[in-house]
C-alpha atoms as a PDB file:
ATOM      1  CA  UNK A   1      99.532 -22.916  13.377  1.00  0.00           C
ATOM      2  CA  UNK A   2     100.467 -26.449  12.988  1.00  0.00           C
ATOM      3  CA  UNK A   3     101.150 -26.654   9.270  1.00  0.00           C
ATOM      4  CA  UNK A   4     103.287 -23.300   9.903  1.00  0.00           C
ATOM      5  CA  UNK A   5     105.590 -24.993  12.252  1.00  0.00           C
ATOM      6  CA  UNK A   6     105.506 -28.154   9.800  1.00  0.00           C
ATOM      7  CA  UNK A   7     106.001 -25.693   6.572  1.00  0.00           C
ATOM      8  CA  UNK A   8     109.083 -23.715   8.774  1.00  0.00           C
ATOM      9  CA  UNK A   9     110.841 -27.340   9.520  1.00  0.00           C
ATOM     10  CA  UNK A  10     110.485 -29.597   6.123  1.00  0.00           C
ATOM     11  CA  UNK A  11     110.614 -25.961   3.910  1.00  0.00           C
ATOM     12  CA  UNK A  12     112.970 -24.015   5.217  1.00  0.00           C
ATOM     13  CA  UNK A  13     114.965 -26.221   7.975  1.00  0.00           C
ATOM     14  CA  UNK A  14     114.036 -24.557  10.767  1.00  0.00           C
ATOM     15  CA  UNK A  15     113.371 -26.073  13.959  1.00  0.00           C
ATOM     16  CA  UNK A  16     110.773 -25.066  16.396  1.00  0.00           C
ATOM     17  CA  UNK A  17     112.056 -24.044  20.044  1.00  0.00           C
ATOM     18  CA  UNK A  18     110.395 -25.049  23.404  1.00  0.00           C
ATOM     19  CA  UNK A  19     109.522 -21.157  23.325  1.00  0.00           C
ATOM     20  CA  UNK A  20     108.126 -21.160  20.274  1.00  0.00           C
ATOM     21  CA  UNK A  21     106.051 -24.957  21.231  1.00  0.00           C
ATOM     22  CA  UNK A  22     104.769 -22.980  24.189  1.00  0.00           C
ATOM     23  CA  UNK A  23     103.352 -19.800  22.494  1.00  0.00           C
ATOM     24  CA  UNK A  24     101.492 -22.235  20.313  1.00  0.00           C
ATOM     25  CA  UNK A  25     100.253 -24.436  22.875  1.00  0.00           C
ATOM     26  CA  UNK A  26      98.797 -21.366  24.592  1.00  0.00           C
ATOM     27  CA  UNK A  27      97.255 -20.012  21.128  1.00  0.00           C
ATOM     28  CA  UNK A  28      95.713 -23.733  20.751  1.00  0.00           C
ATOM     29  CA  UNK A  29      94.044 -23.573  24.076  1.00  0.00           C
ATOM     30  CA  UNK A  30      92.418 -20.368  23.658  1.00  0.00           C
ATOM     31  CA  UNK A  31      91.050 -21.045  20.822  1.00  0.00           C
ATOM     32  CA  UNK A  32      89.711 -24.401  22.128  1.00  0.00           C
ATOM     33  CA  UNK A  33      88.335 -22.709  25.432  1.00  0.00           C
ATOM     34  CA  UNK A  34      86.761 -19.347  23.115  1.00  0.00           C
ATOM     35  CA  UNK A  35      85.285 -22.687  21.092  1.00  0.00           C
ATOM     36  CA  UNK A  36      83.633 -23.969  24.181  1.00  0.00           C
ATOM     37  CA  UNK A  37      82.363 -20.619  25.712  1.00  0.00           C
ATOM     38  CA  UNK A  38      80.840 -19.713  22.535  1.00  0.00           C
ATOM     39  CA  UNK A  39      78.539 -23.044  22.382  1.00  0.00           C
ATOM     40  CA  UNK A  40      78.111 -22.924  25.965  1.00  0.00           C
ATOM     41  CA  UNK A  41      76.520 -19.351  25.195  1.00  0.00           C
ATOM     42  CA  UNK A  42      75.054 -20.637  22.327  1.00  0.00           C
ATOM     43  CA  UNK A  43      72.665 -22.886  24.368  1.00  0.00           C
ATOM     44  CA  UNK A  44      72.090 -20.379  26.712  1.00  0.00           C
ATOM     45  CA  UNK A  45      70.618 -18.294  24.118  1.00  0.00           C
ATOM     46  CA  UNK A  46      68.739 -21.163  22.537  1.00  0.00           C
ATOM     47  CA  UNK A  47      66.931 -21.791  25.833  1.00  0.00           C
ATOM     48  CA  UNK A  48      66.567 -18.005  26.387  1.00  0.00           C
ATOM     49  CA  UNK A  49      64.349 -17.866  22.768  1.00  0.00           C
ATOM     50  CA  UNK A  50      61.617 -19.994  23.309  1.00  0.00           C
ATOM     51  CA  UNK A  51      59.088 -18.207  24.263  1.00  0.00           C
ATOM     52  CA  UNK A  52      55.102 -19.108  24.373  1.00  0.00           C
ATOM     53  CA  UNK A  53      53.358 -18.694  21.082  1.00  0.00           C
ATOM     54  CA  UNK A  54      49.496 -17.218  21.909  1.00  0.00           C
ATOM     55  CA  UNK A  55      48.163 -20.286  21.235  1.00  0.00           C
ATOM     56  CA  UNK A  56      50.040 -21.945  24.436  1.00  0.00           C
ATOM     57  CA  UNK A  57      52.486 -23.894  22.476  1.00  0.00           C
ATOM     58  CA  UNK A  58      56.232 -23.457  23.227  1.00  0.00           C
ATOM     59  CA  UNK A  59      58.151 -22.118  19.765  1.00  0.00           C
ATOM     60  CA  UNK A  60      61.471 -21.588  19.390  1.00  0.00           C
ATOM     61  CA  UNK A  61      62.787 -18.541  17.459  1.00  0.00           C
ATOM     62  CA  UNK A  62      66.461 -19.243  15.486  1.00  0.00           C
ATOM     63  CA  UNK A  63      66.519 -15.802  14.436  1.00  0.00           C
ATOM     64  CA  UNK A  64      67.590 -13.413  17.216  1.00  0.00           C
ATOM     65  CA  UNK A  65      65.791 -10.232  15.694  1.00  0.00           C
ATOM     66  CA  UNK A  66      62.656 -11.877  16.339  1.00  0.00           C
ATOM     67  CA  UNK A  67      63.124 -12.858  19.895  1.00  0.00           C
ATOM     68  CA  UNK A  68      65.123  -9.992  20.852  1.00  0.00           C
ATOM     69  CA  UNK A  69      69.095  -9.118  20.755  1.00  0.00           C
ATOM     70  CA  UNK A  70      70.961 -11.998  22.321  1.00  0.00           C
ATOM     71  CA  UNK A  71      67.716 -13.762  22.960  1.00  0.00           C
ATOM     72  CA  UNK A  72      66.309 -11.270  25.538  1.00  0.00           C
ATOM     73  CA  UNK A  73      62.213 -11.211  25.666  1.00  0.00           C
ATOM     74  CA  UNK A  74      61.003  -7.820  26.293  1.00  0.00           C
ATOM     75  CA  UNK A  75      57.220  -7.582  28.616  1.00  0.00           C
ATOM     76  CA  UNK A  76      54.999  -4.979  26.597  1.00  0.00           C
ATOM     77  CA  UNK A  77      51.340  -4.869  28.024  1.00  0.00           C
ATOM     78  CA  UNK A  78      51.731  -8.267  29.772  1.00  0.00           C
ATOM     79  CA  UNK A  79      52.360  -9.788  26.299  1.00  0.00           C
ATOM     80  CA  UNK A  80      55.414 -10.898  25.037  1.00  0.00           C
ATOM     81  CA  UNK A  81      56.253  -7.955  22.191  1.00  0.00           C
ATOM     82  CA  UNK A  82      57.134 -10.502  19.707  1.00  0.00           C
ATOM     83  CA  UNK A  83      54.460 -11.990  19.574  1.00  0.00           C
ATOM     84  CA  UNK A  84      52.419  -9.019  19.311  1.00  0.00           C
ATOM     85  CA  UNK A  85      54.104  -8.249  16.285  1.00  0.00           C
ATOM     86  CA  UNK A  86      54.747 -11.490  14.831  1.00  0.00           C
ATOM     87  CA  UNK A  87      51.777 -12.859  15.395  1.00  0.00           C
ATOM     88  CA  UNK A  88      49.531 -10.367  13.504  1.00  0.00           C
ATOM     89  CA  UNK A  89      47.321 -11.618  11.482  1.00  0.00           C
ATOM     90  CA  UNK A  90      49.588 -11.385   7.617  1.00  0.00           C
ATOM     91  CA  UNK A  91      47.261  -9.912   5.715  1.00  0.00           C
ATOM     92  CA  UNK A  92      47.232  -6.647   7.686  1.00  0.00           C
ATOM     93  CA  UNK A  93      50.882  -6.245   6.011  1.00  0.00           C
ATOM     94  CA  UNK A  94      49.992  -7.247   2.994  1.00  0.00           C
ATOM     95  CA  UNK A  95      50.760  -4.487   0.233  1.00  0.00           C
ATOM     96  CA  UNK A  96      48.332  -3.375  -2.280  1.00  0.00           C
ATOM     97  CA  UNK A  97      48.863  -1.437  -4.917  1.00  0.00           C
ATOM     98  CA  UNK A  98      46.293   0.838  -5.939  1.00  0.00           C
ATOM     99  CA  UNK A  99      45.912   2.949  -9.065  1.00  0.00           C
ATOM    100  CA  UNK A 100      44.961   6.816  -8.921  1.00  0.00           C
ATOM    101  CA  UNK A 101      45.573  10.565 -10.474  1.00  0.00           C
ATOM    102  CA  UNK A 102      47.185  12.537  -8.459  1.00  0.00           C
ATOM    103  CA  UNK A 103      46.761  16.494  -9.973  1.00  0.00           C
ATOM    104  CA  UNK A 104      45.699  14.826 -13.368  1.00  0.00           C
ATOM    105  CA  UNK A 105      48.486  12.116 -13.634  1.00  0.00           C
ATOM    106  CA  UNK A 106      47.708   8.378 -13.552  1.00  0.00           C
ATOM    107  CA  UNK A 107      50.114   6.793 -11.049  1.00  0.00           C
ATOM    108  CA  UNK A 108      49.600   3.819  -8.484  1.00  0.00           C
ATOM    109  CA  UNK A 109      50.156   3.972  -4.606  1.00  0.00           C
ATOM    110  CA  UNK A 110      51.745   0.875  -2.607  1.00  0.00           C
ATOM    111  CA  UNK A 111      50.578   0.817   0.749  1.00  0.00           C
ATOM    112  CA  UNK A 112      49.783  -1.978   3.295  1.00  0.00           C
ATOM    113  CA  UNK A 113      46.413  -2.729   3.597  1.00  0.00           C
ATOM    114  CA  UNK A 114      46.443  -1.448   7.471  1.00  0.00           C
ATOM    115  CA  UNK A 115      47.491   1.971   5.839  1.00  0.00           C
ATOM    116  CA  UNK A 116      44.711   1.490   3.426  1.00  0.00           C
ATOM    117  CA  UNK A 117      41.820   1.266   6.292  1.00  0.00           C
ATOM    118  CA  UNK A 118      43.184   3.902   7.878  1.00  0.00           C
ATOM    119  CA  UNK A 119      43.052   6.275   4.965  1.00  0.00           C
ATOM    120  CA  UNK A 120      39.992   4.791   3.655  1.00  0.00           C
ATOM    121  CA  UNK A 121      38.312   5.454   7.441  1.00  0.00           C
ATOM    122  CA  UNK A 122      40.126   9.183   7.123  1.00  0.00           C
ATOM    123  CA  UNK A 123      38.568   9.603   3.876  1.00  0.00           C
ATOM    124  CA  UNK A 124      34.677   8.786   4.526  1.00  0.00           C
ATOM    125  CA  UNK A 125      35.062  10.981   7.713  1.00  0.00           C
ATOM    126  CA  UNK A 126      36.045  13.812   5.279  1.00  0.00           C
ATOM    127  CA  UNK A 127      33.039  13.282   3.111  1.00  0.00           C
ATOM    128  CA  UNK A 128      35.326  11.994   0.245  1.00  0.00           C
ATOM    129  CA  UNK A 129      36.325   9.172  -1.859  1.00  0.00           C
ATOM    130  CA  UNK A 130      39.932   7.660  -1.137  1.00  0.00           C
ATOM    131  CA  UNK A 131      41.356   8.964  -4.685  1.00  0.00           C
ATOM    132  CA  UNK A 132      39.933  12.487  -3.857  1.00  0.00           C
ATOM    133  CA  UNK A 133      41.287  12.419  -0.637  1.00  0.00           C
ATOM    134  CA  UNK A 134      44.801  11.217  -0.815  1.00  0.00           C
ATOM    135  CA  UNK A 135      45.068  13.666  -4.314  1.00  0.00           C
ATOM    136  CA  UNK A 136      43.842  16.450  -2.126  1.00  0.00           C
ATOM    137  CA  UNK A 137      46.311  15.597   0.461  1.00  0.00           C
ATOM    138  CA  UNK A 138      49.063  15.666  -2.536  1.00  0.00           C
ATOM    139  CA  UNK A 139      47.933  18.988  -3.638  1.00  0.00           C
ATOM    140  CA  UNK A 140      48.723  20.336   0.180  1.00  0.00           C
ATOM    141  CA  UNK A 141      51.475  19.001   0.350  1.00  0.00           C
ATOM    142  CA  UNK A 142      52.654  20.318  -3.277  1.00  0.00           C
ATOM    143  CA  UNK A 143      51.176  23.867  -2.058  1.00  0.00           C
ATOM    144  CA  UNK A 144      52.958  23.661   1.270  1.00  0.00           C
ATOM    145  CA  UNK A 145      56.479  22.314   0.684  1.00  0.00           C
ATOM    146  CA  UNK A 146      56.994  21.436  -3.041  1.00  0.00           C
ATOM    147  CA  UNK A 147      57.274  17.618  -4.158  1.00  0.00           C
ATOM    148  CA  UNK A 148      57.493  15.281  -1.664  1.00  0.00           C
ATOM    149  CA  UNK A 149      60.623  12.926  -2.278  1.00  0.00           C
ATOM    150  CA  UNK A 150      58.514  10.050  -0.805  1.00  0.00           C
ATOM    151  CA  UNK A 151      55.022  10.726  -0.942  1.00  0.00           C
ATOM    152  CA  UNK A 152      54.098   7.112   0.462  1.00  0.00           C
ATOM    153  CA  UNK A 153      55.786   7.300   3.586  1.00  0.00           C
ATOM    154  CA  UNK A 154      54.383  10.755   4.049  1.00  0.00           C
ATOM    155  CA  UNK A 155      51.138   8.727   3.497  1.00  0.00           C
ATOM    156  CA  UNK A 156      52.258   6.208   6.335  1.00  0.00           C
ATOM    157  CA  UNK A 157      53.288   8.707   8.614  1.00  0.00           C
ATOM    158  CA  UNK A 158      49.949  10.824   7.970  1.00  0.00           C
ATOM    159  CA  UNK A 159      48.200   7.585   9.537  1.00  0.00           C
ATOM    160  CA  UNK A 160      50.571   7.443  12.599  1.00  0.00           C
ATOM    161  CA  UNK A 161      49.686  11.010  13.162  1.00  0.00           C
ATOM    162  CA  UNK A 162      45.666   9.911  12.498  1.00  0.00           C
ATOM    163  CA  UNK A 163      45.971   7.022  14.804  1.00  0.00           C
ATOM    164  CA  UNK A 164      47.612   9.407  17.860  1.00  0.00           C
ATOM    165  CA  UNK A 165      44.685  11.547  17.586  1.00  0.00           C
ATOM    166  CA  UNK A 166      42.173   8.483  17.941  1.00  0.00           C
ATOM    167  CA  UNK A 167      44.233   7.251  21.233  1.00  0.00           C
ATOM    168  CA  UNK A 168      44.718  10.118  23.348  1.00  0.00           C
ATOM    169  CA  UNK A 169      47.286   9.725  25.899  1.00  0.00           C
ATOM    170  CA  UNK A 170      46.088   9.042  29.560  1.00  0.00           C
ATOM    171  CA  UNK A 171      47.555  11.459  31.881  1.00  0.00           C
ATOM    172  CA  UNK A 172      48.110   8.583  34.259  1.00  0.00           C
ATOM    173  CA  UNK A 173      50.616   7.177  31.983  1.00  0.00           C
ATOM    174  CA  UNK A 174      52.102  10.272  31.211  1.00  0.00           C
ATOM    175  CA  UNK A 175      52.856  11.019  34.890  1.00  0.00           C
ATOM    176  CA  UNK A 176      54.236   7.034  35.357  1.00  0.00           C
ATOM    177  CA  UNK A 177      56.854   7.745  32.863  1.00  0.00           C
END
């Protein structure tokens, strides 16, 4: 705003009225007040994101998705949900890639290995191998709806669904809610 009053009155001759002085004064000390707020908030937030790590230690999280919008911590269980998720063990969400046929064609299945136990687990319950299960489970799927545009996250879902039926739902919680 400053170099536009300086450009108007060396450039073009014009010179700025008290008016004119006055608007930008007032423009100048918003913006220096928004400045302020916006740190002040800042810090709030920063304080507002350190949570306790399971281990005891105090941590700090810069990135607001994993502490929560705006900072807030969210109770889940008595835990902290973050770190429930964040502080699973990485090799649970590790993907692996595993090769198969699936109705006689050679293609390869990329999963994370949590998905893998579960459909390995689903498998030997079924008396089968994983390969004969999961093509089996193609072939019903191929029967009952035609191709499946995503046949992996049909797979992921499929565990979701296996998972639910391990953990049935207390009626307690259900009447809670």
């Amino acid at each position: 705003m400053l170099q536009a009053i300086g450009i108007g009155y060396f450039v073009f001759g014009e010179v700025p009225t008290p008016l004119m002085l006055a608007g930008a004064a007032l423009v100048i000390a918003a913006s220096v007040l928004i400045i302020w707020r916006e740190h002040r908030l800042g810090l709030e937030r920063d304080r507002q994101r350190k949570v306790m790590t399971p281990q005891g230690q105090k941590k700090s999280f810069a990135n607001p998705l994993r502490a929560g919008r705006m900072g807030a911590v969210i109770p889940w269980g008595g835990r902290i949900m973050c770190q429930i998720f964040a502080g699973q063990d990485p090799g649970e969400y590790e993907p692996v890639r595993r090769h198969l046929r699936l109705n006689g064609q050679s293609t390869s299945i990329r999963l994370e290995r949590s998905f893998w136990e579960i459909i390995d687990a689903t498998a030997a319950e079924q008396g089968m191998t994983t390969p004969a299960f999961v093509s089996t489970l193609h072939s019903e799927v191929l029967e009952l709806r035609g191709e499946a545009p995503n046949f992996t996250s049909l797979l992921r879902c499929a565990c979701l669904i296996r998972m639910g039926q391990q953990r049935p739902i207390r009626a307690e919680a259900m009447a809670a809610e």
